[in-house]
N, C-alpha and C. Protein backbone atom coordinates (compact mmCIF):
# COMPACT_ATOMS: atom_id res chain seq x y z
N UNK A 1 -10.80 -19.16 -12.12
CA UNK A 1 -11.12 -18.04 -11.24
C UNK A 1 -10.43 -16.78 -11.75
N UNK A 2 -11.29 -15.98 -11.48
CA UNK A 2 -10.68 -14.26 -12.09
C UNK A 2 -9.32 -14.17 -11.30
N UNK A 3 -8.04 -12.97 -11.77
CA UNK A 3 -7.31 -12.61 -10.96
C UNK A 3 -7.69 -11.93 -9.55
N UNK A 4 -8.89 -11.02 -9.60
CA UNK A 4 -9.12 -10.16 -8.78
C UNK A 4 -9.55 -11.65 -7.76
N UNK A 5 -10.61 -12.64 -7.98
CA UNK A 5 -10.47 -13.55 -7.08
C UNK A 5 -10.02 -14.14 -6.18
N UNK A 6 -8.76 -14.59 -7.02
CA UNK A 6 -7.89 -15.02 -6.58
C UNK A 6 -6.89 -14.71 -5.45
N UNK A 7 -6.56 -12.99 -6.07
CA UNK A 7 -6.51 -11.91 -5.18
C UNK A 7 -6.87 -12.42 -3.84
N UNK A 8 -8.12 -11.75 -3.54
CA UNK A 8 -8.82 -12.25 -2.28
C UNK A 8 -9.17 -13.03 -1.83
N UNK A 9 -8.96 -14.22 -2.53
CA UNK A 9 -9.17 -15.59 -1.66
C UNK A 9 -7.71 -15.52 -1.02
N UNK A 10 -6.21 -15.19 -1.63
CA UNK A 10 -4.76 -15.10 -1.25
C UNK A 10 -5.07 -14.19 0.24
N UNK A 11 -5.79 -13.17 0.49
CA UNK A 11 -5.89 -12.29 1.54
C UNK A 11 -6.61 -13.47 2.40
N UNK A 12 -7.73 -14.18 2.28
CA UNK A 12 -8.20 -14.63 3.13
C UNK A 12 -7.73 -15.27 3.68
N UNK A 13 -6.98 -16.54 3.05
CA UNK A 13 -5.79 -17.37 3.37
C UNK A 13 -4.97 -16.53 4.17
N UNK A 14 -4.09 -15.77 4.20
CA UNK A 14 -3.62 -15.28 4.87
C UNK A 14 -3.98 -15.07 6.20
N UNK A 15 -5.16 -14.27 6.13
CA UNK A 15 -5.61 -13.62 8.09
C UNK A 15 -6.06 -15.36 8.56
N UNK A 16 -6.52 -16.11 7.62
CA UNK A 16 -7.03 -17.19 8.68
C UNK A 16 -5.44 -18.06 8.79
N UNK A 17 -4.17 -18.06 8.22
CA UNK A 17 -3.07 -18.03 8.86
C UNK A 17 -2.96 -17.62 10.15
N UNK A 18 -2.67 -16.36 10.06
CA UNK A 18 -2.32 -15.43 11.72
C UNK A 18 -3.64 -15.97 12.45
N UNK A 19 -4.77 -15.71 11.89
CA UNK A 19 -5.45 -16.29 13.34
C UNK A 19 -5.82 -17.54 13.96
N UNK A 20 -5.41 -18.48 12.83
CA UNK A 20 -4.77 -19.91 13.40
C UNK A 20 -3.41 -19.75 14.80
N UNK A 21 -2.51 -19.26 14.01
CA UNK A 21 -1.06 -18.91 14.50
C UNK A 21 -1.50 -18.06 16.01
N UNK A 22 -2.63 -17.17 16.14
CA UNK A 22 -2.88 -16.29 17.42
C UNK A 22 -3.34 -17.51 18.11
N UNK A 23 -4.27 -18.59 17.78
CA UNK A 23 -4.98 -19.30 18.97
C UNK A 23 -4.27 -20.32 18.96
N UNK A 24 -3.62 -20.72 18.54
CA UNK A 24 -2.39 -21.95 18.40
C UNK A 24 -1.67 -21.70 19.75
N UNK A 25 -1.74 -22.96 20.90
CA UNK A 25 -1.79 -22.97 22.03
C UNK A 25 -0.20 -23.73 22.18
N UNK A 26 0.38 -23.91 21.21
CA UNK A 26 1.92 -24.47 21.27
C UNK A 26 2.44 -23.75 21.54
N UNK A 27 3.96 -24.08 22.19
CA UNK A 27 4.90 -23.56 22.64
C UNK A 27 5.65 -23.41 21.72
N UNK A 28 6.67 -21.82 21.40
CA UNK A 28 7.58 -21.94 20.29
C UNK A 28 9.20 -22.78 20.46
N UNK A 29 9.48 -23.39 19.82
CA UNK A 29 9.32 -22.93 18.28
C UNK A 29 8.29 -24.01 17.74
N UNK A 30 7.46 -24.64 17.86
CA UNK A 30 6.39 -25.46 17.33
C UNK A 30 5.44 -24.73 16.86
N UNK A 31 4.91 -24.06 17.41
CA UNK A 31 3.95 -22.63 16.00
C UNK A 31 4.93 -22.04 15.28
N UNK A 32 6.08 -21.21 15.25
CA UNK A 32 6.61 -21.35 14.42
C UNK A 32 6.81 -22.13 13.58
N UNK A 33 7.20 -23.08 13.18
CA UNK A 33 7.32 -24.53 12.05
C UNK A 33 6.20 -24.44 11.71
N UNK A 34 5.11 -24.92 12.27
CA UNK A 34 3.48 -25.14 11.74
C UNK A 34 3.37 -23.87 10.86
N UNK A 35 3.51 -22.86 11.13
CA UNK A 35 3.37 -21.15 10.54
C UNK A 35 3.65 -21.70 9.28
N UNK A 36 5.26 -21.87 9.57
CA UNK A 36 6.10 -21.34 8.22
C UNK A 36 5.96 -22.55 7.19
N UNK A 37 5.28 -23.92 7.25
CA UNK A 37 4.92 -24.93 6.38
C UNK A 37 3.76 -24.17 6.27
N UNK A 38 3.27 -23.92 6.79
CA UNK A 38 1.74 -23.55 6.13
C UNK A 38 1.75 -22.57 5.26
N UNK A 39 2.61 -21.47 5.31
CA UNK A 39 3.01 -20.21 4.54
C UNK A 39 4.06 -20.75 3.28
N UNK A 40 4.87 -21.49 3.44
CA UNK A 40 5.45 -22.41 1.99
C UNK A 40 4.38 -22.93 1.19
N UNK A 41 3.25 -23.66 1.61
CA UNK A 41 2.46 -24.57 0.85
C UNK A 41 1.20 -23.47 -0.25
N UNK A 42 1.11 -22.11 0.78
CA UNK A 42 0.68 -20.87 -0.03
C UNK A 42 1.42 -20.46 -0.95
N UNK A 43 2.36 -20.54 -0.83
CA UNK A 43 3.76 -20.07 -1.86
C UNK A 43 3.31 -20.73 -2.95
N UNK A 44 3.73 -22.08 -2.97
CA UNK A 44 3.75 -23.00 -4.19
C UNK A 44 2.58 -22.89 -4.60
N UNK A 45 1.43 -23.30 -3.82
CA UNK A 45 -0.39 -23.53 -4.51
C UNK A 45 -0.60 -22.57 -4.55
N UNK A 46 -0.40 -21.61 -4.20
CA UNK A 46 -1.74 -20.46 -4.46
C UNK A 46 -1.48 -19.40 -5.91
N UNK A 47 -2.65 -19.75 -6.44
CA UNK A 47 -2.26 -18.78 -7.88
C UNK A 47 -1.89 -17.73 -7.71
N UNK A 48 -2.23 -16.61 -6.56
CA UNK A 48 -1.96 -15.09 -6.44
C UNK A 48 -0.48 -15.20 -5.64
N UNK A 49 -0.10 -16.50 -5.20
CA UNK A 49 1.67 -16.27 -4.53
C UNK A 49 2.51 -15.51 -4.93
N UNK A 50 3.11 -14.46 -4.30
CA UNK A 50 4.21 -13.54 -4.84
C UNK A 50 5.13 -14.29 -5.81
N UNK A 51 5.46 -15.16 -5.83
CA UNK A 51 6.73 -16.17 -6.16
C UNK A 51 6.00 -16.55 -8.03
N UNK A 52 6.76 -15.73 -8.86
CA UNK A 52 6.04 -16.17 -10.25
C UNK A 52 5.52 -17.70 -10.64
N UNK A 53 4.86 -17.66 -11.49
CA UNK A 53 4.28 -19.27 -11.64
C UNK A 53 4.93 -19.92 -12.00
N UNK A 54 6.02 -19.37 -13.08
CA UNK A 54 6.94 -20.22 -14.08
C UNK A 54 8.11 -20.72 -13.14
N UNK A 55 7.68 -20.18 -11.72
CA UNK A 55 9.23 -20.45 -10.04
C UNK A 55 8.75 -21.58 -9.50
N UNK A 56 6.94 -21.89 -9.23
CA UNK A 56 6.85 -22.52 -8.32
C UNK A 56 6.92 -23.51 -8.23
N UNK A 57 7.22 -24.75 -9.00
CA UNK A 57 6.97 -25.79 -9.53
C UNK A 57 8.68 -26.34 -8.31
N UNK A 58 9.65 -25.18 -8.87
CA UNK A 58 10.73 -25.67 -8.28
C UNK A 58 11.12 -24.51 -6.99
N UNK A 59 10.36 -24.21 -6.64
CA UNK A 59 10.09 -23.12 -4.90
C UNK A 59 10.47 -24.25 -3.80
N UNK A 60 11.57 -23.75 -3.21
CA UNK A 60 12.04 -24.72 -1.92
C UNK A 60 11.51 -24.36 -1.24
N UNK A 61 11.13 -23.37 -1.03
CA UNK A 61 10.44 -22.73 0.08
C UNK A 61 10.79 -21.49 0.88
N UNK A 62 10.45 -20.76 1.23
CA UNK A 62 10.87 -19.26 1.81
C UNK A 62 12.02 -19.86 2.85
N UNK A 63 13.36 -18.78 2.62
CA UNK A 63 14.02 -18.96 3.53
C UNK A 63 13.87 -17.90 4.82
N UNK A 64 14.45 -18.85 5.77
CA UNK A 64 14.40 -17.88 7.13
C UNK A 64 15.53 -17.79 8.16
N UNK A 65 15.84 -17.74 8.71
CA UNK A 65 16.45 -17.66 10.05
C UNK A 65 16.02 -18.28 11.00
N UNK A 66 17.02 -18.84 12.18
CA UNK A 66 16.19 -20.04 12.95
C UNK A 66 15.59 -19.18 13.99
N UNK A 67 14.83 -19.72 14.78
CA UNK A 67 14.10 -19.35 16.10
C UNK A 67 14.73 -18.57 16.71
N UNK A 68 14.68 -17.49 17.23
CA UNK A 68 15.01 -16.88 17.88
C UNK A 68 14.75 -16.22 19.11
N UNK A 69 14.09 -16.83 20.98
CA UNK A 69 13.32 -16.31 21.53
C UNK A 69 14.03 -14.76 22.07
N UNK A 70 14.54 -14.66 21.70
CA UNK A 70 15.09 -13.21 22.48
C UNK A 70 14.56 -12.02 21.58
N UNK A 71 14.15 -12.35 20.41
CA UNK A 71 13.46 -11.37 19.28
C UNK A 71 12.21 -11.38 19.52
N UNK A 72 11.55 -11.57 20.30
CA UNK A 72 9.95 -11.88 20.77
C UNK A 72 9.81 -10.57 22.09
N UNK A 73 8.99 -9.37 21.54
CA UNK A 73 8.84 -8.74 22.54
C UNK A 73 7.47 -8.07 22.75
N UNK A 74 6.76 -7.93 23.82
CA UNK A 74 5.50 -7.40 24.13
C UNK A 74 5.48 -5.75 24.50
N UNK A 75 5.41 -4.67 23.40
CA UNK A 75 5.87 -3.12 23.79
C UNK A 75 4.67 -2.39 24.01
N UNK A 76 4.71 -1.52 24.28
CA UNK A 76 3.34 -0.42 25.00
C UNK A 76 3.28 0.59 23.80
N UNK A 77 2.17 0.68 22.96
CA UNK A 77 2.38 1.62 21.97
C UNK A 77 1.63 2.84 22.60
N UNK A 78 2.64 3.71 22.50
CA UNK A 78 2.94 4.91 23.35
C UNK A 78 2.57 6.05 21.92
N UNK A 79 1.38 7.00 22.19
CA UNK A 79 1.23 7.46 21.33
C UNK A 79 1.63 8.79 20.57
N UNK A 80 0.98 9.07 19.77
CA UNK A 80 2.04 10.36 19.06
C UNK A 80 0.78 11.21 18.47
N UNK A 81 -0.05 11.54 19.04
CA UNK A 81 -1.23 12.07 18.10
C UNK A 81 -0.94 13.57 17.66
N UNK A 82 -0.13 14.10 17.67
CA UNK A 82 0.39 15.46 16.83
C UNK A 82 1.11 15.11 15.33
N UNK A 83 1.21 13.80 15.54
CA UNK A 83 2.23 13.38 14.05
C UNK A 83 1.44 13.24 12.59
N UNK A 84 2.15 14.78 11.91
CA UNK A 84 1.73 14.34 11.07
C UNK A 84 1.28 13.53 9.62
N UNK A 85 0.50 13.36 9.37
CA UNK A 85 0.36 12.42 8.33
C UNK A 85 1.42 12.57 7.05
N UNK A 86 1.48 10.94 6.33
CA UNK A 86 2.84 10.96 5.35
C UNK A 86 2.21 9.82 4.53
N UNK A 87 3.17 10.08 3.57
CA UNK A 87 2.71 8.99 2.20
C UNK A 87 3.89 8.68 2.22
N UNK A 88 3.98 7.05 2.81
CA UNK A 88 4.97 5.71 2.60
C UNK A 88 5.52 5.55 1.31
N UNK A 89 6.62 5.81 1.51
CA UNK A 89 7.13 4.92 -0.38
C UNK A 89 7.06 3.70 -0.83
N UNK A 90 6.54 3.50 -2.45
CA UNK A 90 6.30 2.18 -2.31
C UNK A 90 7.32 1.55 -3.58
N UNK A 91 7.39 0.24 -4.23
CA UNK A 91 8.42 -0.24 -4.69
C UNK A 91 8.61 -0.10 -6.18
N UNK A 92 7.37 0.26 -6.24
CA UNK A 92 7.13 0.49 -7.79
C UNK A 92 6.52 1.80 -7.92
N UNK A 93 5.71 1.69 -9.34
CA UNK A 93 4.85 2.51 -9.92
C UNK A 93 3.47 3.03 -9.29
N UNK A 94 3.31 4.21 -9.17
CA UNK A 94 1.48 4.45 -8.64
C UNK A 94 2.09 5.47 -7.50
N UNK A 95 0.30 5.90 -7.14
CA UNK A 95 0.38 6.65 -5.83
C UNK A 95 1.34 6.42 -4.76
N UNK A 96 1.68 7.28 -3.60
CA UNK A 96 2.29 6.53 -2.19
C UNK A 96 1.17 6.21 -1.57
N UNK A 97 1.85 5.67 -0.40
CA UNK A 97 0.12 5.17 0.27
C UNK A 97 0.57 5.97 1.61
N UNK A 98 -0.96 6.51 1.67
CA UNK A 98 -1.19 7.17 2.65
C UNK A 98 -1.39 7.13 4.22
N UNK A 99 -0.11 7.31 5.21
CA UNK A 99 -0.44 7.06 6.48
C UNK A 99 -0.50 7.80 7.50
N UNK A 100 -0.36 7.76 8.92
CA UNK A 100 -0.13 8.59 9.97
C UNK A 100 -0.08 7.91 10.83
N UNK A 101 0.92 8.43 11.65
CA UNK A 101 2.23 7.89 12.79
C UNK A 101 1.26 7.93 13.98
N UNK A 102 0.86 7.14 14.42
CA UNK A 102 -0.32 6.72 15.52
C UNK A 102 0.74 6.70 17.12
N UNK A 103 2.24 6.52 16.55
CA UNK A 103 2.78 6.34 17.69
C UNK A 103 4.38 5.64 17.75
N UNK A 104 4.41 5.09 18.77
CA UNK A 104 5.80 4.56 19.09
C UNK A 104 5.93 3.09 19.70
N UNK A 105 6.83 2.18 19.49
CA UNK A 105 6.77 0.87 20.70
C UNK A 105 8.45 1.04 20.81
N UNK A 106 8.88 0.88 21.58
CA UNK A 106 10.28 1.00 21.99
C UNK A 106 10.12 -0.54 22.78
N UNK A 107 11.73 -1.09 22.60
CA UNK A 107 12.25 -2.23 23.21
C UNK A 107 13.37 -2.41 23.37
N UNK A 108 14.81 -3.29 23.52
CA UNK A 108 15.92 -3.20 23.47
C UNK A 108 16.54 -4.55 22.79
N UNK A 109 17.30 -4.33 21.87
CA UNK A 109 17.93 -5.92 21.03
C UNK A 109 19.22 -5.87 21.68
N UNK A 110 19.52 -6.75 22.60
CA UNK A 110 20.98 -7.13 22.56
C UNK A 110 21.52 -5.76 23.39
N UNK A 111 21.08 -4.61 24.38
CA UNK A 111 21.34 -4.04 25.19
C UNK A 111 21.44 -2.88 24.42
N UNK A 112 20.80 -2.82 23.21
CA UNK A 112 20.88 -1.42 22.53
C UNK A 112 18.81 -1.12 22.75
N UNK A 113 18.84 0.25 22.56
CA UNK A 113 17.47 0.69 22.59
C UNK A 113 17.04 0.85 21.36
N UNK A 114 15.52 0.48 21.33
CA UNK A 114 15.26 0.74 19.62
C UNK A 114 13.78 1.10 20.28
N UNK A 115 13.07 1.70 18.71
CA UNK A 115 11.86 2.43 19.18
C UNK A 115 11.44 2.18 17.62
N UNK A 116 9.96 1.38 17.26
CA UNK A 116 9.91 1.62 15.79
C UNK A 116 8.76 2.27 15.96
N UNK A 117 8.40 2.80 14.84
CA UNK A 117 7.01 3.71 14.31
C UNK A 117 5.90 2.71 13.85
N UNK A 118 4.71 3.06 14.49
CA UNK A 118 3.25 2.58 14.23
C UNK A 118 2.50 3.33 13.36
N UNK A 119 2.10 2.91 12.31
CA UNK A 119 1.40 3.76 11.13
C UNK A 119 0.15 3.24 11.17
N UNK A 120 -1.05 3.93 11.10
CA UNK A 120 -2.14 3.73 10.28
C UNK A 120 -2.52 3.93 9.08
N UNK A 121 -2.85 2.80 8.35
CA UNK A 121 -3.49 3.37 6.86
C UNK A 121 -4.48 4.24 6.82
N UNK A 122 -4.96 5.15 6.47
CA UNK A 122 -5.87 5.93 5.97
C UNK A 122 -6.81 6.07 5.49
N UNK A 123 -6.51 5.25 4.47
CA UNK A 123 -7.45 4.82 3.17
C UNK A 123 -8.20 3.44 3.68
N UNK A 124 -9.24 3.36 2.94
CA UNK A 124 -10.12 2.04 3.36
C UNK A 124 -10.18 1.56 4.18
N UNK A 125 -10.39 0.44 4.90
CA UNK A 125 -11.23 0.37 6.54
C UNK A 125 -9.59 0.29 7.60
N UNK A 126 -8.71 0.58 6.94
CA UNK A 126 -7.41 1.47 8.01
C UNK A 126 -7.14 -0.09 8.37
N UNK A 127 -6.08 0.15 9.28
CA UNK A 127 -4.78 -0.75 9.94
C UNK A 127 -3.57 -0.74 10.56
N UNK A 128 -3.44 -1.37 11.29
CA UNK A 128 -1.80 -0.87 11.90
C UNK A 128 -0.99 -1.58 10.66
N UNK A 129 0.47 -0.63 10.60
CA UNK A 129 1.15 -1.26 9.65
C UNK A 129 2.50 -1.10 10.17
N UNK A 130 3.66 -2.09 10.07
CA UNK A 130 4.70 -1.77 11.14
C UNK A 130 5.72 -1.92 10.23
N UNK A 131 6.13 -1.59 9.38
CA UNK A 131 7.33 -1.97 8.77
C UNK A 131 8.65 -1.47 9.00
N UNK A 132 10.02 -2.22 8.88
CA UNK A 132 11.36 -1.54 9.58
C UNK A 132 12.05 -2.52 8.40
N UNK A 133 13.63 -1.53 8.79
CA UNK A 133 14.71 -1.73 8.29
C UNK A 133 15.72 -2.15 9.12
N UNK A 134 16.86 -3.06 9.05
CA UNK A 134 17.78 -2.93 10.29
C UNK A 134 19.22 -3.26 9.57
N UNK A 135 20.33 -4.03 10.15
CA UNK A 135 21.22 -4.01 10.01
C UNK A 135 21.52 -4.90 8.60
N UNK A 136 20.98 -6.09 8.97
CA UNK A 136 21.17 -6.68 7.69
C UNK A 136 20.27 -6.22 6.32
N UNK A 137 19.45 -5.63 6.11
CA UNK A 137 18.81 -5.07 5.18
C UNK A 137 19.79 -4.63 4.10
N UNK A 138 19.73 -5.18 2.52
CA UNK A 138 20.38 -4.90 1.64
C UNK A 138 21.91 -5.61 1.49
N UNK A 139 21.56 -7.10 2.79
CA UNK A 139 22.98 -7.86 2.51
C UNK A 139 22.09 -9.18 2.77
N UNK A 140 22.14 -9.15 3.98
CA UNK A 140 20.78 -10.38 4.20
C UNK A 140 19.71 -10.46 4.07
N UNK A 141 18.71 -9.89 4.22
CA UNK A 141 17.54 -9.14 3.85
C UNK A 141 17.23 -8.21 2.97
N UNK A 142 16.11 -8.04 2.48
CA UNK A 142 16.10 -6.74 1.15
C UNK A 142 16.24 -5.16 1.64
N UNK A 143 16.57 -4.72 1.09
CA UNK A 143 17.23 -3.24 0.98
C UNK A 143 16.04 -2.24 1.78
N UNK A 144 15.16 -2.81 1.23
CA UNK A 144 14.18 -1.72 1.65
C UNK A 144 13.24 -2.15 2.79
N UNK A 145 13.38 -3.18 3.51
CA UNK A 145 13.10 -3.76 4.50
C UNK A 145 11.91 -4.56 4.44
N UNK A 146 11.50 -5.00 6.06
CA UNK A 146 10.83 -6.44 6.42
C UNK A 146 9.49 -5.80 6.99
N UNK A 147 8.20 -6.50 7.01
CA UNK A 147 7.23 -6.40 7.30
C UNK A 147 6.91 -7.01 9.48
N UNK A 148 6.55 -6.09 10.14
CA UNK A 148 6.23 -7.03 11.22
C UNK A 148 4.46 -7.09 11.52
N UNK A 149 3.97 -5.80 10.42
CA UNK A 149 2.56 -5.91 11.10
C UNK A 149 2.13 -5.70 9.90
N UNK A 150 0.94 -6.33 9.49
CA UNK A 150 -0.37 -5.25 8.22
C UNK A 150 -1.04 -6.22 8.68
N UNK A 151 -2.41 -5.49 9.92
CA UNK A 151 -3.63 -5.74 10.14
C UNK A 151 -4.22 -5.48 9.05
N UNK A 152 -4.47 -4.51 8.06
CA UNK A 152 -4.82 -4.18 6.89
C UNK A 152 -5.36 -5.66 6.14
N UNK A 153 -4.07 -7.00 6.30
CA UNK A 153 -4.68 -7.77 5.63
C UNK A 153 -4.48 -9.07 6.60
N UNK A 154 -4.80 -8.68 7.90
CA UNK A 154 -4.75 -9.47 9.29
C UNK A 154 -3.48 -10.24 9.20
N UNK A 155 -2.19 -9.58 9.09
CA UNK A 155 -1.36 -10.04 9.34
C UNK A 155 -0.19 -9.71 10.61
N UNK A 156 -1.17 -10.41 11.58
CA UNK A 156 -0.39 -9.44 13.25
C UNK A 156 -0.56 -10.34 14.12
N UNK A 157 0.33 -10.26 15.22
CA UNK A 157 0.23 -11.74 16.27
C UNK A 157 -0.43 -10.89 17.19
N UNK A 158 -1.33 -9.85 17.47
CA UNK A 158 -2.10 -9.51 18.12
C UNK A 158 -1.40 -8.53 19.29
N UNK A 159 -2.24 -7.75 20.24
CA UNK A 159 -2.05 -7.09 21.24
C UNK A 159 -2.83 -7.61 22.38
N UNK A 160 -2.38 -6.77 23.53
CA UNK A 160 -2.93 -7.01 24.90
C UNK A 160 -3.41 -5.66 25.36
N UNK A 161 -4.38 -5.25 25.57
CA UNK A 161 -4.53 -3.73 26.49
C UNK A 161 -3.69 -2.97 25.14
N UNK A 162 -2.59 -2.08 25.89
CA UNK A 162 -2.00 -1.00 24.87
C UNK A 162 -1.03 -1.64 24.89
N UNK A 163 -0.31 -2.90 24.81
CA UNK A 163 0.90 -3.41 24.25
C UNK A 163 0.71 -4.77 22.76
N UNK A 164 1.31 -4.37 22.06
CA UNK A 164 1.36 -4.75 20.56
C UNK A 164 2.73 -6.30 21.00
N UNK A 165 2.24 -7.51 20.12
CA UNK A 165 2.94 -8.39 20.55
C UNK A 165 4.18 -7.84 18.87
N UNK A 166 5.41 -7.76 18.85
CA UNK A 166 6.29 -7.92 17.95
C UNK A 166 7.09 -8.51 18.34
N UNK A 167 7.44 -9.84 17.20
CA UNK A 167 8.25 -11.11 17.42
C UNK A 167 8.62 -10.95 15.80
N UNK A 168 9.91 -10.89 16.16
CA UNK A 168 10.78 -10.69 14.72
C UNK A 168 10.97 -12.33 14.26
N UNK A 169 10.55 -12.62 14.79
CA UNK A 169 10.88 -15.00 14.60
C UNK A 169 9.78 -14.28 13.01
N UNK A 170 8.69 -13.67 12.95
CA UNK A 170 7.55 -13.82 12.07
C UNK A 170 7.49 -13.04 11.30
N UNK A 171 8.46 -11.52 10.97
CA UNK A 171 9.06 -10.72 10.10
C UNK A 171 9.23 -11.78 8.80
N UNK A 172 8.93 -10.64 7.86
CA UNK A 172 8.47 -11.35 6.62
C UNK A 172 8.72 -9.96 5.38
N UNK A 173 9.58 -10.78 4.28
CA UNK A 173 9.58 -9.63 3.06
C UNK A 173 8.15 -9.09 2.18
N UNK A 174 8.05 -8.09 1.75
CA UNK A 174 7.16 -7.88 1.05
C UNK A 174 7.05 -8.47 -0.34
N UNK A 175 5.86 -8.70 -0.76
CA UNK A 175 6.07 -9.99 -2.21
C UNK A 175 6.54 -9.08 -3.15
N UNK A 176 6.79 -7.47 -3.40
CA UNK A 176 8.16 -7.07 -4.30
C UNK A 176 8.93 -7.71 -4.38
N UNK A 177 9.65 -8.79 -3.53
CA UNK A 177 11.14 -9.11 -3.37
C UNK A 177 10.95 -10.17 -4.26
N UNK A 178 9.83 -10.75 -4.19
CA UNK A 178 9.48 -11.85 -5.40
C UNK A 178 9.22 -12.17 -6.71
N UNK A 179 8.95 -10.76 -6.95
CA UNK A 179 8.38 -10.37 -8.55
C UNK A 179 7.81 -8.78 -8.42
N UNK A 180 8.69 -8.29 -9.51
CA UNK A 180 8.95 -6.59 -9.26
C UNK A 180 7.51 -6.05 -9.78
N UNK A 181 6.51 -6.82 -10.26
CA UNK A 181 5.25 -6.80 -10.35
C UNK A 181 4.40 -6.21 -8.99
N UNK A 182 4.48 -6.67 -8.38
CA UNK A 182 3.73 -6.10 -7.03
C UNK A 182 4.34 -5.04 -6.60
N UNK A 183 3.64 -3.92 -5.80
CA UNK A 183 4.14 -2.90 -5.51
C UNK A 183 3.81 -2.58 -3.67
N UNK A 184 4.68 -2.55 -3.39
CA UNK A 184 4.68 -2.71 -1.58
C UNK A 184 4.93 -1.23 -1.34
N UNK A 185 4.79 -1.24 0.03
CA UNK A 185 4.81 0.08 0.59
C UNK A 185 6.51 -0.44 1.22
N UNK A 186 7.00 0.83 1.52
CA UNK A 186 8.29 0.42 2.00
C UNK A 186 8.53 1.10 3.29
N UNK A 187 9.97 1.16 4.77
CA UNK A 187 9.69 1.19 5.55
C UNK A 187 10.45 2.42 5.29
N UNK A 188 10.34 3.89 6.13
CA UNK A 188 11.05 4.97 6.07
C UNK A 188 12.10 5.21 7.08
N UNK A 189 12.37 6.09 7.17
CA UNK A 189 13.90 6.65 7.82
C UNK A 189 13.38 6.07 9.32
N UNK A 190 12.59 6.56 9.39
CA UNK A 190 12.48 6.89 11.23
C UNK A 190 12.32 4.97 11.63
N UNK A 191 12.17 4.31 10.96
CA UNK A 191 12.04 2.77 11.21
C UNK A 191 13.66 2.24 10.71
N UNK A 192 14.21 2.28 10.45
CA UNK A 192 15.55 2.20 10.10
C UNK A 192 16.47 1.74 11.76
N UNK A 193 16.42 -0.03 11.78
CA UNK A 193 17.39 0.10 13.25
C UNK A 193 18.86 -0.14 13.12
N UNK A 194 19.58 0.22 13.87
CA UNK A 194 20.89 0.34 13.99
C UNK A 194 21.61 -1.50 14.26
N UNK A 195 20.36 -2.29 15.18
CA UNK A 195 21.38 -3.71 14.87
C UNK A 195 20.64 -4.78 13.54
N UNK A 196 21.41 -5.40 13.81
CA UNK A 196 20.86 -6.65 13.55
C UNK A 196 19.84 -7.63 13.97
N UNK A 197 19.06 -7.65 12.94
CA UNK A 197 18.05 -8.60 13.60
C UNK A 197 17.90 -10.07 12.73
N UNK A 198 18.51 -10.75 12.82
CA UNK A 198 18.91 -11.93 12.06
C UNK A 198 17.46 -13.50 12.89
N UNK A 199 16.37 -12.75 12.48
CA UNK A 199 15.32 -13.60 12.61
C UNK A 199 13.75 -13.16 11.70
N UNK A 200 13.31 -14.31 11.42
CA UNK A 200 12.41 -14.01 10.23
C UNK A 200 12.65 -14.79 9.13
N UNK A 201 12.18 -13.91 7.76
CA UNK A 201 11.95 -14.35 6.62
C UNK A 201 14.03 -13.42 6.19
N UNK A 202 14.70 -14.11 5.52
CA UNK A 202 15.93 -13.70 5.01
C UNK A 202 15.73 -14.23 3.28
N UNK A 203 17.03 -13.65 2.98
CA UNK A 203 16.88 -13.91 1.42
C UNK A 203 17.68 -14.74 1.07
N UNK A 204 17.41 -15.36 -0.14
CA UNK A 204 18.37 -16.97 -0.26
C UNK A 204 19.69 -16.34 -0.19
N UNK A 205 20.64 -17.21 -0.40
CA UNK A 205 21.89 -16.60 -0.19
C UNK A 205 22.38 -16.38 -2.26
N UNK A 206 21.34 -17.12 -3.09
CA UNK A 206 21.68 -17.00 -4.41
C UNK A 206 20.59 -15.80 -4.95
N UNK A 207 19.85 -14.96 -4.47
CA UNK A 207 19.06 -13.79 -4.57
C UNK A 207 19.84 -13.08 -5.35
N UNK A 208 19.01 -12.29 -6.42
CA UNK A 208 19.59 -11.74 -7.06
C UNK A 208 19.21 -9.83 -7.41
């Protein structure tokens, strides 16, 4: 199969992930586990896996952080339609990618207030895209932060009315962190949180 194939069969796999994971009628942490074996077994098999080929053979599997229900929150995306449009930095080489700040979801970790930024892509048939930074970023996590949303390539635990479900249990690195080959969009200032959020996808502790 061509790369570009492959490519998109890796995208398809993916959204029919999350939308397994959306109608998956278990209680957590049991969709969680099911998720995150199913997202290891992409790792290793799938030719387009972030994780180089010459890795996967001996790929333990993505590390994470355990369950966490207090990182699971349902926010009201509260909008911002004067904001204007910005080009995201990304990890490598090429254009920025082009977005605009659709808005706000505010929640509270641990009795502190936080508020992250909702972006839409621009370009091609658009998406919410949610990416943030927080405390452990650049000790436990990568420097330039964790993914919680890209509908772009149906990767979102869905909304209700005007509230967006974000559950940091399902925060996930961008496949830069895997091979400096891919080029991710990265999260900016205004997504940058002040605690810790020690749930998700983390980095081995031998990362280099």
């Amino acid at each position: 199969m061509s790369e570009h194939l492959d490519l998109a069969d890796w995208r398809r796999r993916v959204a029919a992930l999350y939308d397994a994971l959306r109608s998956d009628s278990r209680t957590e942490p049991d969709r969680l586990v099911a998720f995150r074996a199913a997202r290891d077994r992409l790792f290793v098999e799938h030719p387009s896996s972030p994780v180089p080929a010459a890795e996967r053979a001996s790929f333990a599997g993505v590390p994470y952080w355990p369950h966490d229900p207090a990182l699971r929150f349902t926010a009201r995306l509260e909008p911002d339609p004067d904001a204007p449009p910005l080009d995201l930095p990304r990890s490598g080489e090429g254009a920025s990618f082009p977005y605009r700040r659709i808005g706000w979801a505010a929640f509270a970790v641990d009795g502190t207030d936080c508020r992250l930024a909702v972006f839409w892509l621009n370009d091609y048939a658009g998406g919410i895209f949610i990416p943030f930074r927080d405390a452990t970023s650049g000790g436990e996590s990568y420097g330039a932060g964790r993914y919680l949303w890209d509908s772009a390539k149906g990767a979102d635990l869905g909304s209700s009315g005007d509230e967006l479900v974000l559950d940091f249990n399902y925060a996930y690195h961008p496949s830069c962190v895997y091979d400096p080959r891919w080029s991710c969009p990265l999260a900016p200032v205004e997504n940058r949180l002040t605690v810790p959020i020690r749930a998700g996808e983390r980095l081995a502790e031998d990362h280099a």
